[in-house]
PDB file of N, CA and C in Angstrom:
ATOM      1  N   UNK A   1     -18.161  59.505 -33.114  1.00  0.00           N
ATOM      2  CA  UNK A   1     -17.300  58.635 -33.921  1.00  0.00           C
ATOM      3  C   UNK A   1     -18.152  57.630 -34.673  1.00  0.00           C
ATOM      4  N   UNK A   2     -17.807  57.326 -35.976  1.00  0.00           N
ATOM      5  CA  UNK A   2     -18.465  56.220 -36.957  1.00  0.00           C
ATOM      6  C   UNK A   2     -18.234  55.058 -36.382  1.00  0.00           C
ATOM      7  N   UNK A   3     -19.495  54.672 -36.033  1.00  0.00           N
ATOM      8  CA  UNK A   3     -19.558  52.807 -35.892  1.00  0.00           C
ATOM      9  C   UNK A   3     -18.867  51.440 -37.171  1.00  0.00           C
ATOM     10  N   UNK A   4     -17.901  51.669 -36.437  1.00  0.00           N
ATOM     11  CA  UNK A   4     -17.067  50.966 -37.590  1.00  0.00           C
ATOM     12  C   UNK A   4     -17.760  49.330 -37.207  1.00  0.00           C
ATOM     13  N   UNK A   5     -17.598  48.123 -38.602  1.00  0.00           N
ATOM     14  CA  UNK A   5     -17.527  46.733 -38.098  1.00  0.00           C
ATOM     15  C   UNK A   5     -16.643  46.029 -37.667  1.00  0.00           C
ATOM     16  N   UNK A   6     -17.020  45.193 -37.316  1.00  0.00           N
ATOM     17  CA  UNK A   6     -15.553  44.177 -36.887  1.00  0.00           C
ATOM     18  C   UNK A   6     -14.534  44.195 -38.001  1.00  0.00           C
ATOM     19  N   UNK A   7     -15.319  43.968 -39.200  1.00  0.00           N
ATOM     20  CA  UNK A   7     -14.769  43.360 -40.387  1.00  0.00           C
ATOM     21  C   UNK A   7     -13.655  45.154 -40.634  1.00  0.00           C
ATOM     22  N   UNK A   8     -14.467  46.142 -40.777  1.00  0.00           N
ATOM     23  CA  UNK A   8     -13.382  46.850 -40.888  1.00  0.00           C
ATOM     24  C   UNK A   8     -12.740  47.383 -39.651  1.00  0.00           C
ATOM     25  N   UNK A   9     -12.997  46.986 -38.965  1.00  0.00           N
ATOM     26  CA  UNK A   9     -11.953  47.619 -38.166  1.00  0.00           C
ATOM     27  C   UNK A   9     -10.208  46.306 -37.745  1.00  0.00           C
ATOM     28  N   UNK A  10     -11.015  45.465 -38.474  1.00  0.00           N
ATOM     29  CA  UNK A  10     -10.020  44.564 -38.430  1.00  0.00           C
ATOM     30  C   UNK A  10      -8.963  44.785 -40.063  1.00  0.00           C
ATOM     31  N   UNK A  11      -9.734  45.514 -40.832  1.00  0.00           N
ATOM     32  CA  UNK A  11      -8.857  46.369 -42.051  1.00  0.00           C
ATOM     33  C   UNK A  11      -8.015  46.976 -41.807  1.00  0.00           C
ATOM     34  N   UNK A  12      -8.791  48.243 -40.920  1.00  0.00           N
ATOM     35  CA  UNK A  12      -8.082  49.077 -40.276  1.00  0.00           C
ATOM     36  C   UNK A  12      -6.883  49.065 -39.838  1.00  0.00           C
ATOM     37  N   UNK A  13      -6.601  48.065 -39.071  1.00  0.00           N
ATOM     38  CA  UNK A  13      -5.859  47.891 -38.139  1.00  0.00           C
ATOM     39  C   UNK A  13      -4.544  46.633 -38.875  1.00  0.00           C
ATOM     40  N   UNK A  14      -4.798  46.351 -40.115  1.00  0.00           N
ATOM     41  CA  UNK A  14      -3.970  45.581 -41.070  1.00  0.00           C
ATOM     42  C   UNK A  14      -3.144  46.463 -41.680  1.00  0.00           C
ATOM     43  N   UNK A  15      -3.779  47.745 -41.968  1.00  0.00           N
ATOM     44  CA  UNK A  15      -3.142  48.689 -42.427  1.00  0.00           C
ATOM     45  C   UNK A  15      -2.274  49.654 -41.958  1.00  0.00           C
ATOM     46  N   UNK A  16      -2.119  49.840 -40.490  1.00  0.00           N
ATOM     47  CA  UNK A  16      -1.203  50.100 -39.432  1.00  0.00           C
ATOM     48  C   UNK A  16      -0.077  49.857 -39.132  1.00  0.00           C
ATOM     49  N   UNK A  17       0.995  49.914 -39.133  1.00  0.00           N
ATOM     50  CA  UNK A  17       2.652  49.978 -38.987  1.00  0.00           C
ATOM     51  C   UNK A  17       2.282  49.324 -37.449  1.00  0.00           C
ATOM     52  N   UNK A  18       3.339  48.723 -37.206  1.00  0.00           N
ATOM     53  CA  UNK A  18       3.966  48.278 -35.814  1.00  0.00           C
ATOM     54  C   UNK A  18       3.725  49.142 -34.698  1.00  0.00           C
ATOM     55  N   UNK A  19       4.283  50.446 -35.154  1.00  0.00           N
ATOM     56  CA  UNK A  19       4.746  51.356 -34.142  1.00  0.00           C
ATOM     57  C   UNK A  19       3.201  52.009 -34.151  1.00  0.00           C
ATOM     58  N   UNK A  20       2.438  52.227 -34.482  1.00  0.00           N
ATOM     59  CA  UNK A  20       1.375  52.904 -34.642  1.00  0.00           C
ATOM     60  C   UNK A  20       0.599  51.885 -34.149  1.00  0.00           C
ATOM     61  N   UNK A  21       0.174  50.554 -34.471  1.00  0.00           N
ATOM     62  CA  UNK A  21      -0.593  49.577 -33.361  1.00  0.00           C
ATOM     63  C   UNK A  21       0.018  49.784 -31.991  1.00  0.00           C
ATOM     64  N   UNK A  22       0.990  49.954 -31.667  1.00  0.00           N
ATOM     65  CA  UNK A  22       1.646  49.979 -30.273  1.00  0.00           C
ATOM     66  C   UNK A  22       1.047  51.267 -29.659  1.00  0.00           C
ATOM     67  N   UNK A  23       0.664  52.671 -30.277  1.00  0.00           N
ATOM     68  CA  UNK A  23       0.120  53.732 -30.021  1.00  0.00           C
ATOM     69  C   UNK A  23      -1.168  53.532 -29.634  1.00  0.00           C
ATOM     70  N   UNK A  24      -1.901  52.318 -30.571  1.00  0.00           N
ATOM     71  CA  UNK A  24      -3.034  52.272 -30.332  1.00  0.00           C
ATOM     72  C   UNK A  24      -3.304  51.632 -29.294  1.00  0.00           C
ATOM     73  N   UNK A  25      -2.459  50.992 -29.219  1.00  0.00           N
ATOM     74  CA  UNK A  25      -2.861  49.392 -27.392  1.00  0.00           C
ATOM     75  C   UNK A  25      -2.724  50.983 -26.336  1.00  0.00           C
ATOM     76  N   UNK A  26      -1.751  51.635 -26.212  1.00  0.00           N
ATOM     77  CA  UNK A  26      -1.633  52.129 -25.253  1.00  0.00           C
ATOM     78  C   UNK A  26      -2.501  53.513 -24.925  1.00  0.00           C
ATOM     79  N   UNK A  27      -2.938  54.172 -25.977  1.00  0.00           N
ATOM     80  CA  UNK A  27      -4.190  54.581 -26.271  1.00  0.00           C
ATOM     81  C   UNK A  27      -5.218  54.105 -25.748  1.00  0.00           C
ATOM     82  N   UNK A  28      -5.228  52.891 -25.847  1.00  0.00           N
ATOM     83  CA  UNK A  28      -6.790  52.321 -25.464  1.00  0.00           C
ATOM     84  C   UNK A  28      -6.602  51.832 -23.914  1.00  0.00           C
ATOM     85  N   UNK A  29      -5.604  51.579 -23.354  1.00  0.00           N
ATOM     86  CA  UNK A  29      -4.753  51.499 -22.048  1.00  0.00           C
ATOM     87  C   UNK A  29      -5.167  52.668 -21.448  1.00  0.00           C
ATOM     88  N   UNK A  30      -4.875  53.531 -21.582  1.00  0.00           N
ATOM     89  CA  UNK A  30      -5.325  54.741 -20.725  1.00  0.00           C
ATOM     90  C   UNK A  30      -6.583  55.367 -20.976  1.00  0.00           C
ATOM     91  N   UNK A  31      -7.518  55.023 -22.170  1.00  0.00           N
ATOM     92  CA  UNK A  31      -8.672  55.296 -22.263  1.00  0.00           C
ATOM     93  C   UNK A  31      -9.602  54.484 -21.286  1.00  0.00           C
ATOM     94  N   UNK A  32      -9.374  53.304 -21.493  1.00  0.00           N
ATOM     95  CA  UNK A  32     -10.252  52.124 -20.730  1.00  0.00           C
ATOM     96  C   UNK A  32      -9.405  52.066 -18.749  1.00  0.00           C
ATOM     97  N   UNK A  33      -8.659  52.487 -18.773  1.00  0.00           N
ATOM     98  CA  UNK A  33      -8.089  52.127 -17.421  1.00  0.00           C
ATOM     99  C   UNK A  33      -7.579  50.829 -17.458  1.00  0.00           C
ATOM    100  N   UNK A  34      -6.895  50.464 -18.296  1.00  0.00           N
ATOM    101  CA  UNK A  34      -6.444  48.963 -18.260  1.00  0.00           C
ATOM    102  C   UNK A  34      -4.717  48.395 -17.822  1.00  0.00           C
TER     103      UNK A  34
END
């Protein structure tokens, strides 16, 4: 995976719908064990 920056990944993630950040928390929830 591309080493994204802060700066864009904070783009990224501006550009994301509600429901699709919510995919991503929980995504990263079961990736990380959190």
């Amino acid at each position: 995976m591309a080493k994204l920056t802060t700066a864009e990944f904070i783009e990224a993630i501006k550009e994301l719908s509600v429901l699709e950040l919510n995919e991503l928390v929980k995504a990263c929830e079961e990736e990380f064990g959190v």
